[in-house]
C-alpha atoms as a PDB file:
ATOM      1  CA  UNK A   1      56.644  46.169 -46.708  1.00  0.00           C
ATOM      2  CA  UNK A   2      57.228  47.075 -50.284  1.00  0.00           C
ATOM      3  CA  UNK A   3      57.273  51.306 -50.842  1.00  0.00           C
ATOM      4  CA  UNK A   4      53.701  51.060 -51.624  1.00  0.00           C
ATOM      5  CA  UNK A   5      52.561  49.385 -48.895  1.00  0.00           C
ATOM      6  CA  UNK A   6      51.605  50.025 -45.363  1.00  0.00           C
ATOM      7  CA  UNK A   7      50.951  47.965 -42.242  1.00  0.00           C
ATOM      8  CA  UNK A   8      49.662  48.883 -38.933  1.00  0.00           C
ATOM      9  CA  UNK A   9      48.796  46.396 -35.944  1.00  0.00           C
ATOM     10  CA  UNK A  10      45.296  45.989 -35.111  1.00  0.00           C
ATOM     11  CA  UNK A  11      44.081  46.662 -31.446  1.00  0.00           C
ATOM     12  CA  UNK A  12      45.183  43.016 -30.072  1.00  0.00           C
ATOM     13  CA  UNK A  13      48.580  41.213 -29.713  1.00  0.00           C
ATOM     14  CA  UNK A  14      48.106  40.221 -33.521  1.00  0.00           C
ATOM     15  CA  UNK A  15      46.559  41.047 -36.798  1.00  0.00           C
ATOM     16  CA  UNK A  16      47.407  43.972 -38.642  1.00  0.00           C
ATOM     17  CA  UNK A  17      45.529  46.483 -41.333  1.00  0.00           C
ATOM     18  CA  UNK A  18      47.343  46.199 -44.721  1.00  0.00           C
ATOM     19  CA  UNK A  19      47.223  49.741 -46.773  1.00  0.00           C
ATOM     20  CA  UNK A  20      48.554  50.112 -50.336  1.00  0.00           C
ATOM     21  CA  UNK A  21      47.249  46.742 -51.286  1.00  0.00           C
ATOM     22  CA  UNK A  22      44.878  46.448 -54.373  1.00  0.00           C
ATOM     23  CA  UNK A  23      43.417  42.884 -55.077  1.00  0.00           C
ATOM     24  CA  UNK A  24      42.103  43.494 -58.443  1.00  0.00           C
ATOM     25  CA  UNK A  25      43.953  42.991 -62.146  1.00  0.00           C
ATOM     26  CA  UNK A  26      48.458  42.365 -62.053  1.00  0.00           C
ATOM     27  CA  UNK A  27      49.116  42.910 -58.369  1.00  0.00           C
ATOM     28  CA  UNK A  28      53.117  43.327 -58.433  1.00  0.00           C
ATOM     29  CA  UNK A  29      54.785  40.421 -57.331  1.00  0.00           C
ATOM     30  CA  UNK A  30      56.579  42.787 -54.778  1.00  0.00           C
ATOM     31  CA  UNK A  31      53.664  43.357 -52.983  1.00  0.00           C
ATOM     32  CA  UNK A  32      51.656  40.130 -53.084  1.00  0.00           C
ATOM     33  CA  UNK A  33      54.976  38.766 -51.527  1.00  0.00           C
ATOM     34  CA  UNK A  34      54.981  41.480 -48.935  1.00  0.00           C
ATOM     35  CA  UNK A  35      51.180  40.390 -48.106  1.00  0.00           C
ATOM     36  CA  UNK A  36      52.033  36.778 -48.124  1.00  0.00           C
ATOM     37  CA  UNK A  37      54.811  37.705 -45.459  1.00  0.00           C
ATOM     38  CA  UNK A  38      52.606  39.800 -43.478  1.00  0.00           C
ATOM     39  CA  UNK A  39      50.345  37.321 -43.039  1.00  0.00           C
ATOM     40  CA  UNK A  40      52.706  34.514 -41.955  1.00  0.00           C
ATOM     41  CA  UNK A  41      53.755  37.179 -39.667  1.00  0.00           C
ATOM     42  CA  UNK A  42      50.247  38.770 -38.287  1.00  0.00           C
ATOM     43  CA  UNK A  43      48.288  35.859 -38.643  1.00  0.00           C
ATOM     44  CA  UNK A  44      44.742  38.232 -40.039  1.00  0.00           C
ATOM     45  CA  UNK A  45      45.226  41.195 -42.375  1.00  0.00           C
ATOM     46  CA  UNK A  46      42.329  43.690 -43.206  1.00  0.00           C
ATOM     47  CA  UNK A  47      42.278  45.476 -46.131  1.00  0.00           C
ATOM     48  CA  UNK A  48      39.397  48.052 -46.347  1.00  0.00           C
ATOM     49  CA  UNK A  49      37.708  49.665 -48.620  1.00  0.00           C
ATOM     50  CA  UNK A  50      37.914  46.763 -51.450  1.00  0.00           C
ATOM     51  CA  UNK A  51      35.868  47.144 -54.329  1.00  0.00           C
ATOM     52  CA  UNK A  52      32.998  44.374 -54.546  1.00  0.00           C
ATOM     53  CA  UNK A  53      34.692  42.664 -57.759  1.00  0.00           C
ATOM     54  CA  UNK A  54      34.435  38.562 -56.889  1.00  0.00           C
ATOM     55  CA  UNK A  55      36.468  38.074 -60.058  1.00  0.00           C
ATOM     56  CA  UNK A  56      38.984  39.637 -58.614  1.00  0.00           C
ATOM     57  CA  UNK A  57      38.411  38.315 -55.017  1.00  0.00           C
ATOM     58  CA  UNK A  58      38.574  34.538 -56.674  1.00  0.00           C
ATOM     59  CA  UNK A  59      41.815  35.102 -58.873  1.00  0.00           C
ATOM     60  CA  UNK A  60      44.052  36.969 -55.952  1.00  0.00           C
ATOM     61  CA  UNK A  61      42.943  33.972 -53.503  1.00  0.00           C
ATOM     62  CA  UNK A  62      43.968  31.395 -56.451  1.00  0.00           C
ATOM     63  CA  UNK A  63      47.334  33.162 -56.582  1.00  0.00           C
ATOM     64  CA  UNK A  64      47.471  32.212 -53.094  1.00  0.00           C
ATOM     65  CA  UNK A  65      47.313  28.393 -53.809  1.00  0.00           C
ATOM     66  CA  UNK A  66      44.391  26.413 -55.975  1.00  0.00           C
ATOM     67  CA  UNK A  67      40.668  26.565 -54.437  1.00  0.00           C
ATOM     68  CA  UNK A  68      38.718  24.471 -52.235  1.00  0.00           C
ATOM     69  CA  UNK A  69      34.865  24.391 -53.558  1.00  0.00           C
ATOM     70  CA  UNK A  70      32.355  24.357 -49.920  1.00  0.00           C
ATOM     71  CA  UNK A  71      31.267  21.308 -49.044  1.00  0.00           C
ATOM     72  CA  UNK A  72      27.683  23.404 -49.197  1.00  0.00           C
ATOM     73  CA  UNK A  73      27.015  23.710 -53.173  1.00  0.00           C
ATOM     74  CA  UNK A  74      24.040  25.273 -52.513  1.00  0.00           C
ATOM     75  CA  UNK A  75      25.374  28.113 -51.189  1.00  0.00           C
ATOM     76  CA  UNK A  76      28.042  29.401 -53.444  1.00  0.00           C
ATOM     77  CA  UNK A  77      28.036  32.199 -56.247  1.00  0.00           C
ATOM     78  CA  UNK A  78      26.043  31.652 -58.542  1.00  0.00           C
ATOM     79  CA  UNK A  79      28.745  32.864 -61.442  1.00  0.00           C
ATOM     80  CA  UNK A  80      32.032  31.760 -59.254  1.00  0.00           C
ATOM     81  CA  UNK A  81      31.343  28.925 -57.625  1.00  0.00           C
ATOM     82  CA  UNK A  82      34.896  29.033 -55.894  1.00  0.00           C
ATOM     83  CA  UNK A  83      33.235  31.868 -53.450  1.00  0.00           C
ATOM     84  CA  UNK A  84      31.170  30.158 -50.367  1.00  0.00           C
ATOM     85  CA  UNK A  85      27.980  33.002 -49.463  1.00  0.00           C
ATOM     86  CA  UNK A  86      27.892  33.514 -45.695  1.00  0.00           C
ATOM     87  CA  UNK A  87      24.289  35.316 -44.435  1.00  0.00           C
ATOM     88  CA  UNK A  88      20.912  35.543 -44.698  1.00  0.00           C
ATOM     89  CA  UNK A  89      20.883  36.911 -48.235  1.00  0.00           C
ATOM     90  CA  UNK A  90      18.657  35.403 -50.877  1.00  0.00           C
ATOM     91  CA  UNK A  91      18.138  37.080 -53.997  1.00  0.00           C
ATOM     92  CA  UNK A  92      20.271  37.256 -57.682  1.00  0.00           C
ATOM     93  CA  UNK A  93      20.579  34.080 -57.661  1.00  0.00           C
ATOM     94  CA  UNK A  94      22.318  33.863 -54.531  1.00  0.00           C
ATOM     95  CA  UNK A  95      20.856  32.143 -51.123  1.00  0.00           C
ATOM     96  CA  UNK A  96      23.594  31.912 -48.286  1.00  0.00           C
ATOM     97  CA  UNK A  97      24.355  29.829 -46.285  1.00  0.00           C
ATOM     98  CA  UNK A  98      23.053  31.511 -42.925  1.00  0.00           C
ATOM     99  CA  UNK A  99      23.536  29.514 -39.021  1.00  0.00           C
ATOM    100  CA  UNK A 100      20.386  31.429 -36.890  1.00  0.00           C
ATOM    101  CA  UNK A 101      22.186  29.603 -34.168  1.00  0.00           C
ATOM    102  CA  UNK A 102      25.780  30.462 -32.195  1.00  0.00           C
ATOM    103  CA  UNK A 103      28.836  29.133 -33.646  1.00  0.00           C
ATOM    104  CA  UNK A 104      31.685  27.253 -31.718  1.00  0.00           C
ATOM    105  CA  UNK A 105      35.727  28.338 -32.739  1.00  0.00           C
ATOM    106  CA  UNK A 106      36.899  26.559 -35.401  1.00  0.00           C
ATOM    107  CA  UNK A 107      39.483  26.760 -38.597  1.00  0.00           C
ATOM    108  CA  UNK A 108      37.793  26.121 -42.013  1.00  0.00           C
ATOM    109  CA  UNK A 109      37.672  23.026 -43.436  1.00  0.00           C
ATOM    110  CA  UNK A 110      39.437  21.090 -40.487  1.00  0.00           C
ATOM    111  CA  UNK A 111      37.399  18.183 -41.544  1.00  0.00           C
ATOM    112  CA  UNK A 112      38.950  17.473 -44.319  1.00  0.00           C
ATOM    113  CA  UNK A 113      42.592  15.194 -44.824  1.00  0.00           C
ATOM    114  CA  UNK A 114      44.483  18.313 -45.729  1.00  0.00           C
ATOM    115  CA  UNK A 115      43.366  21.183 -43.768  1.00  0.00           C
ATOM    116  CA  UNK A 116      42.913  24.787 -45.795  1.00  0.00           C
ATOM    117  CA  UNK A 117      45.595  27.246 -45.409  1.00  0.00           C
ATOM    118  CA  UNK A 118      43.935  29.969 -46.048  1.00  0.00           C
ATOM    119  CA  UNK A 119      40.596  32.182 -46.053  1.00  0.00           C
ATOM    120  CA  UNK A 120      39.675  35.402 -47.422  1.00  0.00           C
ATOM    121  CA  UNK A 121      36.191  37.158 -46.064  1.00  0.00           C
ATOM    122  CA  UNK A 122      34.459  40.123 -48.058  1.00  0.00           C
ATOM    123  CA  UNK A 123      31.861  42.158 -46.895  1.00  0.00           C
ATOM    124  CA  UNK A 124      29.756  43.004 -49.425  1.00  0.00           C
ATOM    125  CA  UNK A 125      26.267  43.332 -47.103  1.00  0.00           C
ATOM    126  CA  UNK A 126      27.220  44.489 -43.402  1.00  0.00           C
ATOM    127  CA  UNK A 127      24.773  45.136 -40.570  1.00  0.00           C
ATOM    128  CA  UNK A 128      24.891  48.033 -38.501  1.00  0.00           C
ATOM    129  CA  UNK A 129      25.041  46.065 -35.051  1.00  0.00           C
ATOM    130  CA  UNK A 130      25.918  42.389 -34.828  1.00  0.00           C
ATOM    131  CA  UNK A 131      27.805  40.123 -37.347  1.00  0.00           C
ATOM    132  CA  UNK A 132      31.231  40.340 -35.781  1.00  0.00           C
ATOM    133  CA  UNK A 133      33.784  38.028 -36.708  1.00  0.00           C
ATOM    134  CA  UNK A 134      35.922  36.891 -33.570  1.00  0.00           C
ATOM    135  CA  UNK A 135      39.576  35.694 -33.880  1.00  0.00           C
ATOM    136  CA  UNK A 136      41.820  33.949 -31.690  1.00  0.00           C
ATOM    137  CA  UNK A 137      45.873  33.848 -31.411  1.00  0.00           C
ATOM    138  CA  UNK A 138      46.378  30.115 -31.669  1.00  0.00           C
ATOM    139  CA  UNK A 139      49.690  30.375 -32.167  1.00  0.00           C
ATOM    140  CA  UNK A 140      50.179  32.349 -28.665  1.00  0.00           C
ATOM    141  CA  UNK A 141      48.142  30.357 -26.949  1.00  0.00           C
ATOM    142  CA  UNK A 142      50.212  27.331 -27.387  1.00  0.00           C
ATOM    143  CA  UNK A 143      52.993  29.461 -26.199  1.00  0.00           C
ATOM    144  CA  UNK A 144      51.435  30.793 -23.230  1.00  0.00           C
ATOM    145  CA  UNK A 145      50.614  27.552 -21.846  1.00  0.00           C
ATOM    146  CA  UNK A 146      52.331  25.877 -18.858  1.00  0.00           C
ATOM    147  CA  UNK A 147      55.139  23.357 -19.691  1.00  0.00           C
ATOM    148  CA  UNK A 148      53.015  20.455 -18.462  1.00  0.00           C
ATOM    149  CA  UNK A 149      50.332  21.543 -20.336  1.00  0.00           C
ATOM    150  CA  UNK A 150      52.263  21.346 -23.320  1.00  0.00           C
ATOM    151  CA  UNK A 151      53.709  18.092 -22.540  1.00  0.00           C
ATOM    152  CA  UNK A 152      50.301  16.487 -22.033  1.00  0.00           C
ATOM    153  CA  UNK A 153      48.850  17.532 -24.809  1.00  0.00           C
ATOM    154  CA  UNK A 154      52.318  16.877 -27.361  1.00  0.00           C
ATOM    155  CA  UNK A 155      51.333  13.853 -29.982  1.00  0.00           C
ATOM    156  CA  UNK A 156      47.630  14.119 -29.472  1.00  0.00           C
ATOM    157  CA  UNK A 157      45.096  13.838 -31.928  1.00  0.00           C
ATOM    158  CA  UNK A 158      41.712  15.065 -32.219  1.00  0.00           C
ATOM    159  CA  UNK A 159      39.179  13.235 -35.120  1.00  0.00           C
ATOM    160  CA  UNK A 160      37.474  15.950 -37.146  1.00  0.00           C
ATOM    161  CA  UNK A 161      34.250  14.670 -38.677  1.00  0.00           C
ATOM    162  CA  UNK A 162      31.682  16.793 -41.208  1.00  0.00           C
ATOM    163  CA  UNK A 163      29.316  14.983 -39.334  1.00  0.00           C
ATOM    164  CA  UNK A 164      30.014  15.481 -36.071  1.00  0.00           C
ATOM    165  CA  UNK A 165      29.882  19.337 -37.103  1.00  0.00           C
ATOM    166  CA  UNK A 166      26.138  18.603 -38.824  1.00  0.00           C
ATOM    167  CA  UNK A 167      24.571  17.452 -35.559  1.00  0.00           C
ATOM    168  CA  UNK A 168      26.150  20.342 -33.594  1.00  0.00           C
ATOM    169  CA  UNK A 169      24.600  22.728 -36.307  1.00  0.00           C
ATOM    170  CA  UNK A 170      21.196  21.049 -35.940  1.00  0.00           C
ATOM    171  CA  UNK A 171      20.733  21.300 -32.017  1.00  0.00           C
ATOM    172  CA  UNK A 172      22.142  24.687 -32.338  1.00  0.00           C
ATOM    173  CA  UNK A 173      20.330  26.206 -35.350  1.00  0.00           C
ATOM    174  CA  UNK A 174      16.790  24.201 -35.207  1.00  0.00           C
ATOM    175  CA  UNK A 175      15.243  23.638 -38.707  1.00  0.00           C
ATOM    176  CA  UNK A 176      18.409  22.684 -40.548  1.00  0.00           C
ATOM    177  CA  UNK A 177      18.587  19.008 -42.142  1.00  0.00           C
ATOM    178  CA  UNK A 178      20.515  16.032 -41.398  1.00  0.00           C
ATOM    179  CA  UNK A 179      23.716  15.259 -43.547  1.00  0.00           C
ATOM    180  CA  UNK A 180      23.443  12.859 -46.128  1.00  0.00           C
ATOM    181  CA  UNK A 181      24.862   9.482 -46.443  1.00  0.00           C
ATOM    182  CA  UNK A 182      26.603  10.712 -49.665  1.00  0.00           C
ATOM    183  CA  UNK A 183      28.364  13.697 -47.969  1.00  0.00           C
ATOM    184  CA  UNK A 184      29.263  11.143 -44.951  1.00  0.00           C
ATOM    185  CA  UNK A 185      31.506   9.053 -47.626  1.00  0.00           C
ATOM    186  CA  UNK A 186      32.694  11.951 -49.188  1.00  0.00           C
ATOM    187  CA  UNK A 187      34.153  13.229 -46.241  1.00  0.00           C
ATOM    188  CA  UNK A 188      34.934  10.834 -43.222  1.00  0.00           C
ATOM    189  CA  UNK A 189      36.772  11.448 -40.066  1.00  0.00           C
ATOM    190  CA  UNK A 190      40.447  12.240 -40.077  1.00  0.00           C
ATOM    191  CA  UNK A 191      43.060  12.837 -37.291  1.00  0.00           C
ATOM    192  CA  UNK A 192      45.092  15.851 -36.832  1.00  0.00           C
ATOM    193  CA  UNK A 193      47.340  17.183 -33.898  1.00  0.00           C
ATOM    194  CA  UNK A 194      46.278  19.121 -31.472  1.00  0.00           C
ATOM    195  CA  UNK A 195      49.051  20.871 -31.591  1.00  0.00           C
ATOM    196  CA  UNK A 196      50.195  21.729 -35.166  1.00  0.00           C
ATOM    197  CA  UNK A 197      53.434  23.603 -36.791  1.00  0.00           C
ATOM    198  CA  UNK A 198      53.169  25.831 -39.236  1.00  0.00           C
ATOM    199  CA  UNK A 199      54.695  25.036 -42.611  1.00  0.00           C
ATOM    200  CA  UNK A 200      56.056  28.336 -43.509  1.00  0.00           C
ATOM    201  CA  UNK A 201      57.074  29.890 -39.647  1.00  0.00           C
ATOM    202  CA  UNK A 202      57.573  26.557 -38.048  1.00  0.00           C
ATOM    203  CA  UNK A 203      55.645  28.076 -35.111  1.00  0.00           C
ATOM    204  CA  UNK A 204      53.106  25.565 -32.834  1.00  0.00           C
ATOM    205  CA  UNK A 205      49.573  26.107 -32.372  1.00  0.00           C
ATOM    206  CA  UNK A 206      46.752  24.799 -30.642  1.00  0.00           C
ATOM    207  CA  UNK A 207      44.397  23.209 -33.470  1.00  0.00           C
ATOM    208  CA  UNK A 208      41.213  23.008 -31.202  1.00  0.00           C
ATOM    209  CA  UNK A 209      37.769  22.740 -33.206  1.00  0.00           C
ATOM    210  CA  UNK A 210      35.233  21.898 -30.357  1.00  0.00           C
ATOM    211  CA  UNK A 211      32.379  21.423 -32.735  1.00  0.00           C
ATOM    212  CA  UNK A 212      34.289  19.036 -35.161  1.00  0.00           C
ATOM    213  CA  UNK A 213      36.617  16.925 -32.836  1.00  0.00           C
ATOM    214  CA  UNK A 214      34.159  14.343 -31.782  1.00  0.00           C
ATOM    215  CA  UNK A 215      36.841  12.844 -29.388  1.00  0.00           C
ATOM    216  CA  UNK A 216      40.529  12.519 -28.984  1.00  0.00           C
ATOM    217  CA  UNK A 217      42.541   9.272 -29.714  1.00  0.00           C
ATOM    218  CA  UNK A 218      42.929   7.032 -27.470  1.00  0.00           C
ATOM    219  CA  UNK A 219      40.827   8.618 -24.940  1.00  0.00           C
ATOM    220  CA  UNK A 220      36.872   8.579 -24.121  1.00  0.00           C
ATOM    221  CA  UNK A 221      34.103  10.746 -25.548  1.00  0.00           C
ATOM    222  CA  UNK A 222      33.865  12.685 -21.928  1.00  0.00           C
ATOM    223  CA  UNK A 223      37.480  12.748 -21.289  1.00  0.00           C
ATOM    224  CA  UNK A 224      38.342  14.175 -25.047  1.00  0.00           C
ATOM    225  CA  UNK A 225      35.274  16.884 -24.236  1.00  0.00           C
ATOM    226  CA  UNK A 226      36.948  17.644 -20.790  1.00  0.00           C
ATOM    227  CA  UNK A 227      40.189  17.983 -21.896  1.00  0.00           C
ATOM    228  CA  UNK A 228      39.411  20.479 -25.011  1.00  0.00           C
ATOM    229  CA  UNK A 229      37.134  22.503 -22.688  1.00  0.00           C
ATOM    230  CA  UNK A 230      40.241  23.226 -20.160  1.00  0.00           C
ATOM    231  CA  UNK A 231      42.273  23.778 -23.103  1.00  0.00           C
ATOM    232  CA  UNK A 232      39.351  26.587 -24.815  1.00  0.00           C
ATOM    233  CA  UNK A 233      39.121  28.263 -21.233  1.00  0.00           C
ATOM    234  CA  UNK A 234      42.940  29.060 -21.400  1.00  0.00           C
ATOM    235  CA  UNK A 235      42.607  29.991 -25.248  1.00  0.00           C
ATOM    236  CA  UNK A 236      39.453  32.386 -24.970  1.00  0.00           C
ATOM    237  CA  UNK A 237      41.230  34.465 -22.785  1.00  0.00           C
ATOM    238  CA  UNK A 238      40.760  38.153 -24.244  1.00  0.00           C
ATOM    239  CA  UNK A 239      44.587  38.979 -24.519  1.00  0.00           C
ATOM    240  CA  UNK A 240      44.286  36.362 -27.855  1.00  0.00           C
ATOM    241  CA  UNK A 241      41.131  37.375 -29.115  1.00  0.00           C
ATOM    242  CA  UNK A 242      40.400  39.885 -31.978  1.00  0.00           C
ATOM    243  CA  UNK A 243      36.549  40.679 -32.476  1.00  0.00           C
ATOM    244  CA  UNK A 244      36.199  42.339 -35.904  1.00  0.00           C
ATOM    245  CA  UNK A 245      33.508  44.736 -36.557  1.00  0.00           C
ATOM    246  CA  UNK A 246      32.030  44.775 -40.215  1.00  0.00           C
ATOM    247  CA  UNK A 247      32.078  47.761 -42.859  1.00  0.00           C
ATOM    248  CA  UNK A 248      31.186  46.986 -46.243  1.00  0.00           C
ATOM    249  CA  UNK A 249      34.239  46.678 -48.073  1.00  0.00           C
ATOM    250  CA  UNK A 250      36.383  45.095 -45.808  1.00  0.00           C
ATOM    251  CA  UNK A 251      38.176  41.952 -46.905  1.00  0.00           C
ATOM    252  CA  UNK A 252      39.932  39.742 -44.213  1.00  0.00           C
ATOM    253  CA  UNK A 253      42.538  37.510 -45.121  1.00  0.00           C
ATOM    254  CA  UNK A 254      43.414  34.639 -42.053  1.00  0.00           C
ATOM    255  CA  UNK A 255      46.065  31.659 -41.923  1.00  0.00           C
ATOM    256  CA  UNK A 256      43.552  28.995 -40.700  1.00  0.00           C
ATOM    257  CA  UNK A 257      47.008  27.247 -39.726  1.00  0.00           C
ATOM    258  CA  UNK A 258      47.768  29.826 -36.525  1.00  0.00           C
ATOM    259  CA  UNK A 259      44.022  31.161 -35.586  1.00  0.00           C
ATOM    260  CA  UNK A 260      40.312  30.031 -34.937  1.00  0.00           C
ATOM    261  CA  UNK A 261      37.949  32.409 -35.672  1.00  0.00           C
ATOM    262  CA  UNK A 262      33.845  32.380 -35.056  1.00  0.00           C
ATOM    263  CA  UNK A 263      30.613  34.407 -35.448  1.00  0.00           C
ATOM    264  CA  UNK A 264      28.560  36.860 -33.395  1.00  0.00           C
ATOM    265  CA  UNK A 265      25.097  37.061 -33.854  1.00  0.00           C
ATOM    266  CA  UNK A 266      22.744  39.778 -35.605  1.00  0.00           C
ATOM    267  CA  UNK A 267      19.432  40.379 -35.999  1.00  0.00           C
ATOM    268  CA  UNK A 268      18.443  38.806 -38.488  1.00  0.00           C
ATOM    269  CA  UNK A 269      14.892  39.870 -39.197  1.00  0.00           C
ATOM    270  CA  UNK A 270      15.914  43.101 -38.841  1.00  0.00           C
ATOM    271  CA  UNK A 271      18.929  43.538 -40.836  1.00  0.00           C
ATOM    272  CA  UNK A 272      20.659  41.622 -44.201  1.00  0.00           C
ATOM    273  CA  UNK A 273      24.727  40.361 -43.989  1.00  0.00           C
ATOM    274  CA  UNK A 274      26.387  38.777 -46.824  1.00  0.00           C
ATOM    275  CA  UNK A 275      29.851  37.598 -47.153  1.00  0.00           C
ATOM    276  CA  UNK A 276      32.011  36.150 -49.929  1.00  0.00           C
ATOM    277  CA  UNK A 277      34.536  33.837 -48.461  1.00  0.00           C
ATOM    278  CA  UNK A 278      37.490  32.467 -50.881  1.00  0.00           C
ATOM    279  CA  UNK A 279      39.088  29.283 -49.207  1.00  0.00           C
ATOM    280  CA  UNK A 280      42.814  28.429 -50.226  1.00  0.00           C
ATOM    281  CA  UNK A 281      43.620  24.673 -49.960  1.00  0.00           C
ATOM    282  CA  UNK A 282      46.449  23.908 -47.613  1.00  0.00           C
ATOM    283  CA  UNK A 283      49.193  21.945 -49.555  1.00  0.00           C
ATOM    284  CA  UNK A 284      50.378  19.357 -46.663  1.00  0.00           C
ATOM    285  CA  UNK A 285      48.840  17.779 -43.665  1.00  0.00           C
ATOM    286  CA  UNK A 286      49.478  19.503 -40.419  1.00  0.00           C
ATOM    287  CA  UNK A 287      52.578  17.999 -38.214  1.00  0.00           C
END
C-alpha cells in the first residue's frame, strides 16, 4: 500500500476493505497500482463511502482495461451506456435490469470467447434487509480440493451458452422473454476450463457457472450436471464464501478470474435497490 492508502481483510479468508482510495478525477498512478495489486492479491475490494459520480465510476473502470457494453441494452445508463443497472429501479430514464427469481454462482460474462476480468458494483439505491451480494474463493477452492479431484477435473471444459443462461432465467424468474435468434448468433457457445489460471498470479481456480455450462465436453448432459453439482457442494462451503451487506455508497471491485459471486433476494414490493455495475473486458482467454 502506497502512504495514502489502507487495507484491512474483510471477515472471510479473502477480500479486503481498501481506505485512502478516491475513484474520481487523476487518481495517482501510485495508488491505482497499489489497488490493482490488492486486488490480484484479495480477490474483492470495498471501498465505502464513494460518491455517486458514474463518470467517474466509468473512467476509473476504463483505466482498468477497455469496457464491455451488457449484452442487455435495455438496461444500461441512460447517459453512460458502459454502466449495466442492476434492480428494480425505473425512473430518470433508467429501468434495471431486475431477476424476481434466485440466482445461481456465476462470473460475469463467462459466455462470451474472452471472459471479463473485471467488475465494479456501486450502490447507489440499497435496501435495508435483503440484496446481499455473495462471493466465493474460487481460487481456494481449487486448492482445497483432494488430489484426485484435481486430477479428474484437469483439461476439462465446460460450454458456456447466453442461452442456456436465458432459459434458466425464465423457469426461475416467470414473466421474462425468450432470447432472440439475433442475440443467439451474436453470442454462441464457447468452451473454457474448468479449471483456469490466472494471468497476472498464475494461481488455479475452479471456473464453475452452473447456470451457463449447459454440459461438459465429452461427457453427457446428466453426467456434466452431476459432476458440477459435487464440485459446487465442495465450493459453497462457508470457509470460501463472503456475503456482502449493502450501504449506499459502497463500490465493490471483483477479479471475475478467481471468484463467483451471486444475489440474495429482497423484497421487492417493499423496498427499491439499484446498482451500477462497470464490467472490464478480460484481455486473453482463460488457460
Amino acid at each position: 500500500m502506497t502512504a495514502t492508502l489502507g487495507i484491512r481483510p474483510l471477515d472471510a479468508s479473502f477480500g479486503a476493505e481498501l481506505t485512502g482510495l478516491r475513484i474520481a478525477g487523476d487518481v495517482p498512478e501510485a495508488d491505482f497500482q497499489a489497488f490493482l495489486d490488492a486486488l490480484h492479491r484479495h480477490h474483492v475490494l470495498l471501498i465505502r463511502d464513494v460518491p455517486n459520480d458514474p463518470a467517474a465510476q466509468v473512467a476509473f473502470s476504463r483505466r482498468m482495461g477497455p469496457l464491455e457494453h451488457h449484452a442487455a441494452a435495455s438496461a444500461v445508463h441512460p447517459t453512460h451506456p458502459e454502466i449495466f443497472c442492476v434492480g428494480n429501479y425505473a425512473a430518470d430514464g433508467i429501468t434495471a435490469n431486475f431477476a424476481r427469481g434466485v440466482e445461481q454462482w456465476h462470473a460475469d460474462s463467462s459466455f462470451r470467447e474472452v471472459p471479463s476480468a473485471a467488475s465494479l458494483f456501486y450502490g447507489a439505491i440499497c435496501p435495508p434487509e435483503g440484496g446481499e451480494t455473495w462471493f466465493l474463493d474460487a481460487v481456494g477452492a481449487y486448492e482445497a480440493l483432494p488430489e484426485a479431484t484435481r486430477a479428474r477435473i484437469a483439461g476439462l471444459k465446460g460450454v458456456h451458452c447466453l442461452y442456456t443462461l436465458s432459459e434458466w432465467n425464465r423457469r426461475h424468474t416467470p414473466g421474462r422473454a425468450p432470447m432472440d435468434e439475433a442475440r443467439r448468433r451474436a453470442f454462441p457457445p464457447v468452451a473454457h476450463p474448468l479449471v483456469r489460471s490466472h494471468p497476472v498470479s498464475g494461481l488455479k481456480s475452479l471456473f464453475l457457472c452452473p447456470a451457463v455450462i449447459s454440459h461438459i465436453e465429452g461427457m453427457s448432459v446428466e453426467d456434466s450436471a452431476a459432476l458440477i453439482e459435487e464440485l459446487m457442494e465442495h465450493a459453497t462451503q462457508e470457509r470460501f464464501i463472503y456475503r456482502h451487506s449493502w450501504r449506499v455508497g459502497d463500490l465493490v471491485v471483483w477479479d471475475n478470474r478467481s471468484t463467483l459471486h451471486t444475489a440474495s433476494l429482497f423484497d421487492h414490493e417493499k423496498h427499491q435497490r439499484l446498482m451500477f455495475r462497470t464490467t472490464v473486458a478480460g484481455s486473453a482467454r482463460a488457460a
